[in-house]
N, C-alpha and C. Protein backbone atom coordinates (compact mmCIF):
# COMPACT_ATOMS: atom_id res chain seq x y z
N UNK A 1 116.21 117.30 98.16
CA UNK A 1 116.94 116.64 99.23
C UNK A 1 115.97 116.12 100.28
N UNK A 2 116.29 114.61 100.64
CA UNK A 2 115.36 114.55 101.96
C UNK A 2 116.14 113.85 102.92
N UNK A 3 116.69 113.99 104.00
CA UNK A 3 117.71 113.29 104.79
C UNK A 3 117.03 112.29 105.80
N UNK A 4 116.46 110.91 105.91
CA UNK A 4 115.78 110.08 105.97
C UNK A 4 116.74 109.07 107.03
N UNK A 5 116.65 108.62 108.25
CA UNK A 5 117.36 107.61 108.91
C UNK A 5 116.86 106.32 107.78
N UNK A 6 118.15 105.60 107.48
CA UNK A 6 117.91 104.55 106.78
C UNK A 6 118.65 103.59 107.52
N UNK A 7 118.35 101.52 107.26
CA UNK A 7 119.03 100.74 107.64
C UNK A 7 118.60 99.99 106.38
N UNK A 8 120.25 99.32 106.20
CA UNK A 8 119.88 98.66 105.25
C UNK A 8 120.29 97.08 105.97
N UNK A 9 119.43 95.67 105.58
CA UNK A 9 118.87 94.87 106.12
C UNK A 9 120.05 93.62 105.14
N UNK A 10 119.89 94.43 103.63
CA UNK A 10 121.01 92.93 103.36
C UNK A 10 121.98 93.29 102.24
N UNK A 11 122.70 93.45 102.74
CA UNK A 11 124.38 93.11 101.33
C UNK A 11 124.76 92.20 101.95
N UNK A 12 125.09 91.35 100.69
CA UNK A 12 125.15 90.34 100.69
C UNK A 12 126.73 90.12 101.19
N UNK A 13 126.89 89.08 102.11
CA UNK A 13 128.08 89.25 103.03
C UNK A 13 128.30 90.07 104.23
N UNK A 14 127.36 90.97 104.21
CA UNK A 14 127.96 92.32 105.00
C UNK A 14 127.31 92.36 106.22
N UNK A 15 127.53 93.41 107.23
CA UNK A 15 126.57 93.30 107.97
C UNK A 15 125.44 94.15 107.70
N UNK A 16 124.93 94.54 108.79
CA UNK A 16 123.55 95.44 108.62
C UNK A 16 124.51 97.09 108.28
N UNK A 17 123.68 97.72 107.93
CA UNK A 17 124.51 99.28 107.56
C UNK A 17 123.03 100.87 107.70
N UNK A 18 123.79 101.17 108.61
CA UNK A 18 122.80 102.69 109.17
C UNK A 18 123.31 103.76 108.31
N UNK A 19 122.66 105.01 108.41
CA UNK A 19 122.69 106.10 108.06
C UNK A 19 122.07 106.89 107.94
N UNK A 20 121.97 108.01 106.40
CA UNK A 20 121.04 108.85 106.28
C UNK A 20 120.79 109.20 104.98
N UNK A 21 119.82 109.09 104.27
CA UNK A 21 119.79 109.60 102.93
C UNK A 21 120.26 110.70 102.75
N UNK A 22 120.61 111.04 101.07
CA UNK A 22 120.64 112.58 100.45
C UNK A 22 119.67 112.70 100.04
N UNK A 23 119.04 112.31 99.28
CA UNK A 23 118.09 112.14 98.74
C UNK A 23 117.53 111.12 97.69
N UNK A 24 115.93 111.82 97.85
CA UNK A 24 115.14 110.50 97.05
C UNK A 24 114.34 110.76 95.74
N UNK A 25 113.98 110.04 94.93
CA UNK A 25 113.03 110.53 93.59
C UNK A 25 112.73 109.45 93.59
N UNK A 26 111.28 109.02 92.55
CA UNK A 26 110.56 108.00 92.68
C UNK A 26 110.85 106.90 92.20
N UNK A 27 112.10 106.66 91.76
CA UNK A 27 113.04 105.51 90.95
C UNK A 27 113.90 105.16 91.72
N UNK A 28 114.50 105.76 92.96
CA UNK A 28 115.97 105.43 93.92
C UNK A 28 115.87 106.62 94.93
N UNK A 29 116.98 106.06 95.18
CA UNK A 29 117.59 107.02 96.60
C UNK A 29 119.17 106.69 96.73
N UNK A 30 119.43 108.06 97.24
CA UNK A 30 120.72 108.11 97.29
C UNK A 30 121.40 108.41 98.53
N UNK A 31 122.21 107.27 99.10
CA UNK A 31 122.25 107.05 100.39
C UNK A 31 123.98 107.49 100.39
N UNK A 32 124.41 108.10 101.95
CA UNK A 32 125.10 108.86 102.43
C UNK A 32 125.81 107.95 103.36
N UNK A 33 126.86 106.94 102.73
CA UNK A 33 127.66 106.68 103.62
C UNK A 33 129.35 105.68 103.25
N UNK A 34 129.85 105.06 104.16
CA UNK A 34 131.16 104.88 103.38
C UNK A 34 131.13 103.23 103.44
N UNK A 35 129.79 102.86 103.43
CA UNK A 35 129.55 101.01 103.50
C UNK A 35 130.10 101.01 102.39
N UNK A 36 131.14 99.64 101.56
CA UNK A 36 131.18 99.39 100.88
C UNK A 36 130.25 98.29 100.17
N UNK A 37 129.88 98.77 98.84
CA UNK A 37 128.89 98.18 98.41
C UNK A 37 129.18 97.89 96.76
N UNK A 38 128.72 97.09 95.75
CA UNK A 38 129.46 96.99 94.08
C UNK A 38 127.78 97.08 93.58
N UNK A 39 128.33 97.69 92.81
CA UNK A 39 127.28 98.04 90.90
C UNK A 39 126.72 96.96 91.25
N UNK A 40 125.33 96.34 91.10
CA UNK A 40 124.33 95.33 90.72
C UNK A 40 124.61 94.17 92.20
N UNK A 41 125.08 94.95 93.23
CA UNK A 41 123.92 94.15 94.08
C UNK A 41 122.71 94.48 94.14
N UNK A 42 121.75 93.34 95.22
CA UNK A 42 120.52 93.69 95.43
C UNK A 42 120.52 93.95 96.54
N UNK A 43 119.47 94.63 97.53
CA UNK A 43 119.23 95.02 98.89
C UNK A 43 118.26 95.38 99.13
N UNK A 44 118.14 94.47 100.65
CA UNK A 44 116.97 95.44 100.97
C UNK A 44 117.10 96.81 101.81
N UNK A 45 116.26 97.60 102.10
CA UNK A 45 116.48 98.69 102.85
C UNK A 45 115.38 98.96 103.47
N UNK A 46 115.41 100.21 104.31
CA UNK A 46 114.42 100.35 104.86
C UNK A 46 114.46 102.38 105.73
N UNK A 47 113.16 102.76 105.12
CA UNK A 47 113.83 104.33 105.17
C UNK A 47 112.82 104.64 106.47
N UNK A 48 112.88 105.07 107.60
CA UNK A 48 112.05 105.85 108.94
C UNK A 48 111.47 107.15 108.30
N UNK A 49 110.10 107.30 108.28
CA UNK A 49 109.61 108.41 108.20
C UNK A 49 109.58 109.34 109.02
N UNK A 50 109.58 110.54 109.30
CA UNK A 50 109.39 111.51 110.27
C UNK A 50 107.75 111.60 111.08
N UNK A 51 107.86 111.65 111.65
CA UNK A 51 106.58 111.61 112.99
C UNK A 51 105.96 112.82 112.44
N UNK A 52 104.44 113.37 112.70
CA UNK A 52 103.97 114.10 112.74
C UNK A 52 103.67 114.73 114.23
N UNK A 53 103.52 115.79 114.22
CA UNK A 53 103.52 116.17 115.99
C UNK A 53 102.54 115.31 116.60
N UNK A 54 102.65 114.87 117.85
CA UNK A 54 101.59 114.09 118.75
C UNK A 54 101.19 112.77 118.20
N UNK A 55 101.62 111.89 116.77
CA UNK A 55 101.89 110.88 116.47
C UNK A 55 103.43 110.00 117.08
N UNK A 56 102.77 108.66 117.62
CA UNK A 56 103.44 108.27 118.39
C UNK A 56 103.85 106.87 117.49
N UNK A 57 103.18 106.63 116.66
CA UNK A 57 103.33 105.66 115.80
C UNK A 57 104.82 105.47 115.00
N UNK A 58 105.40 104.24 114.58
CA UNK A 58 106.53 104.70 113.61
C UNK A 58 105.92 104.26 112.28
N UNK A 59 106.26 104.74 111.40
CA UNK A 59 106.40 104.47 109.88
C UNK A 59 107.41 104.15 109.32
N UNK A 60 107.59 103.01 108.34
CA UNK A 60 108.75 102.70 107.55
C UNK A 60 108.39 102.27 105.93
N UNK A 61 109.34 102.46 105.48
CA UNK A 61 109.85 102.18 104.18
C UNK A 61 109.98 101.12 103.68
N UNK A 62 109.62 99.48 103.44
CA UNK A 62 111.05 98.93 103.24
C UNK A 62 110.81 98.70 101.73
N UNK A 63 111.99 98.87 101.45
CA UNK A 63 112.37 98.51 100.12
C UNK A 63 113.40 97.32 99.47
N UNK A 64 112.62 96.83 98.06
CA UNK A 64 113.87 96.38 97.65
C UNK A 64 114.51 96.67 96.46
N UNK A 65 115.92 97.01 96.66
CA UNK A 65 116.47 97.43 94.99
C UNK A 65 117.89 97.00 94.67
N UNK A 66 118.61 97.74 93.95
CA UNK A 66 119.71 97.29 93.36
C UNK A 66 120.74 98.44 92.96
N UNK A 67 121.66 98.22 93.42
CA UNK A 67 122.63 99.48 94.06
C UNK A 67 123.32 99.86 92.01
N UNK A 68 122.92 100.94 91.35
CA UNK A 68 123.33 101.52 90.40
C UNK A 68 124.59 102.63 90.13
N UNK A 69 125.20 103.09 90.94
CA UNK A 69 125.96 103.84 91.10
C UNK A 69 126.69 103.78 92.48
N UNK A 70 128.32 103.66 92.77
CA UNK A 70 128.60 103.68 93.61
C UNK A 70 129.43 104.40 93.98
N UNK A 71 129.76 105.36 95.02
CA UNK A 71 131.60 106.10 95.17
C UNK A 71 131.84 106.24 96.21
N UNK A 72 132.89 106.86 96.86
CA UNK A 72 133.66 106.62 98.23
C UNK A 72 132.33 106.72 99.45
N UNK A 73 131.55 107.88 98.90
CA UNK A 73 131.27 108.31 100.54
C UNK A 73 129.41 107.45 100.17
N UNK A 74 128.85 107.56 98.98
CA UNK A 74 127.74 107.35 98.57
C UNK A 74 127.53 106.69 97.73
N UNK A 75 126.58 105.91 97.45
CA UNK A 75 126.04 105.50 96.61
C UNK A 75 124.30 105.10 96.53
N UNK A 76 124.01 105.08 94.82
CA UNK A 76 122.68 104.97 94.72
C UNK A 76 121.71 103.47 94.04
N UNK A 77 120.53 103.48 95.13
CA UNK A 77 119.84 102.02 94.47
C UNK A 77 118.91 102.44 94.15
N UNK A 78 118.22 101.55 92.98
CA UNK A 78 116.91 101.69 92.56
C UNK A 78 115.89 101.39 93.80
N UNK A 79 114.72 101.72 93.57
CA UNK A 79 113.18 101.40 94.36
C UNK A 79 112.34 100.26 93.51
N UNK A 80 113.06 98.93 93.22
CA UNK A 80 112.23 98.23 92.83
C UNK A 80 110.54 98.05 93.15
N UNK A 81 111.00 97.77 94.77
CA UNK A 81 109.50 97.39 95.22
C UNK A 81 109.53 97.94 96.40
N UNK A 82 108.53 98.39 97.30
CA UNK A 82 108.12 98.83 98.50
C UNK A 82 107.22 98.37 99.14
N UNK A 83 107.09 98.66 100.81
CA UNK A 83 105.91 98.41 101.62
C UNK A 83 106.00 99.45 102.82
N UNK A 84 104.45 100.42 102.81
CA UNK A 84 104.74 101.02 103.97
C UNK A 84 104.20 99.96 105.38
N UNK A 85 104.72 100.06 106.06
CA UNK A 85 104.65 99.57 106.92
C UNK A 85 104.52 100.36 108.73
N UNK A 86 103.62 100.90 109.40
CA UNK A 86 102.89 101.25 110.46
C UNK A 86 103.37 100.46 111.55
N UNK A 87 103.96 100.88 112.59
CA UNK A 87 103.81 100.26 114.15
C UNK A 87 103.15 100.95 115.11
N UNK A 88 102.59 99.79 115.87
CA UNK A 88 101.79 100.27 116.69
C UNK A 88 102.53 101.48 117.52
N UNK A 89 101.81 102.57 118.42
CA UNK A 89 102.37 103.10 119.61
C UNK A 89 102.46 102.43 120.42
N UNK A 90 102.27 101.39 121.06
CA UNK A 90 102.48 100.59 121.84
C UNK A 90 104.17 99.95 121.82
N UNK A 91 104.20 99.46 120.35
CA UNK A 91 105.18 98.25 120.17
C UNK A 91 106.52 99.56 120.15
N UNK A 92 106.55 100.91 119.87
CA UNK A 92 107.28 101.84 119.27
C UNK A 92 108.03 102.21 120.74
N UNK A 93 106.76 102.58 122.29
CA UNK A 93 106.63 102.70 123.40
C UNK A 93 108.11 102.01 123.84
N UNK A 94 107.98 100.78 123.23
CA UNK A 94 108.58 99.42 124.45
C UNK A 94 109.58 99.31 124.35
């Protein structure tokens, strides 16, 4: 289990959609919420890493995949492709 602030950036039609993972393995993730979403879209997403103490920096996820399983409260997408991606403390600050 890893419970991860996620936003996801595009279903197609939809708007933007927050939450929190259940969890992840190195093929998908399985996200925790009641967005409606169908079998074989694509999306992007994007998962917040947890801070290390006295790191002020953010870290992110983004990903792109394709939603494989879907049901009322959850559903799961593949991890096609990724980028970690680093912000400054500064830009995180503001």
């Amino acid at each position: 289990e890893l419970h991860l602030p996620f936003e996801i950036h595009h279903l197609p039609g939809r708007p933007k959609v927050t939450g929190r993972t259940r969890n992840i393995s190195c093929t998908g993730v399985l996200f925790d919420t009641s967005a409606p979403v169908g079998i074989g879209d694509k999306i992007q997403y994007s998962l917040r890493l947890p801070n290390p103490p006295g790191i002020q920096a953010e870290v992110r996820v983004h990903c792109v995949g394709k939603v494989v399983r879907a049901e009322a409260s959850e559903f799961v997408a593949t991890i096609d492709a990724y980028e970690i991606v680093r912000e400054a403390a500064s830009s995180v600050a503001a």
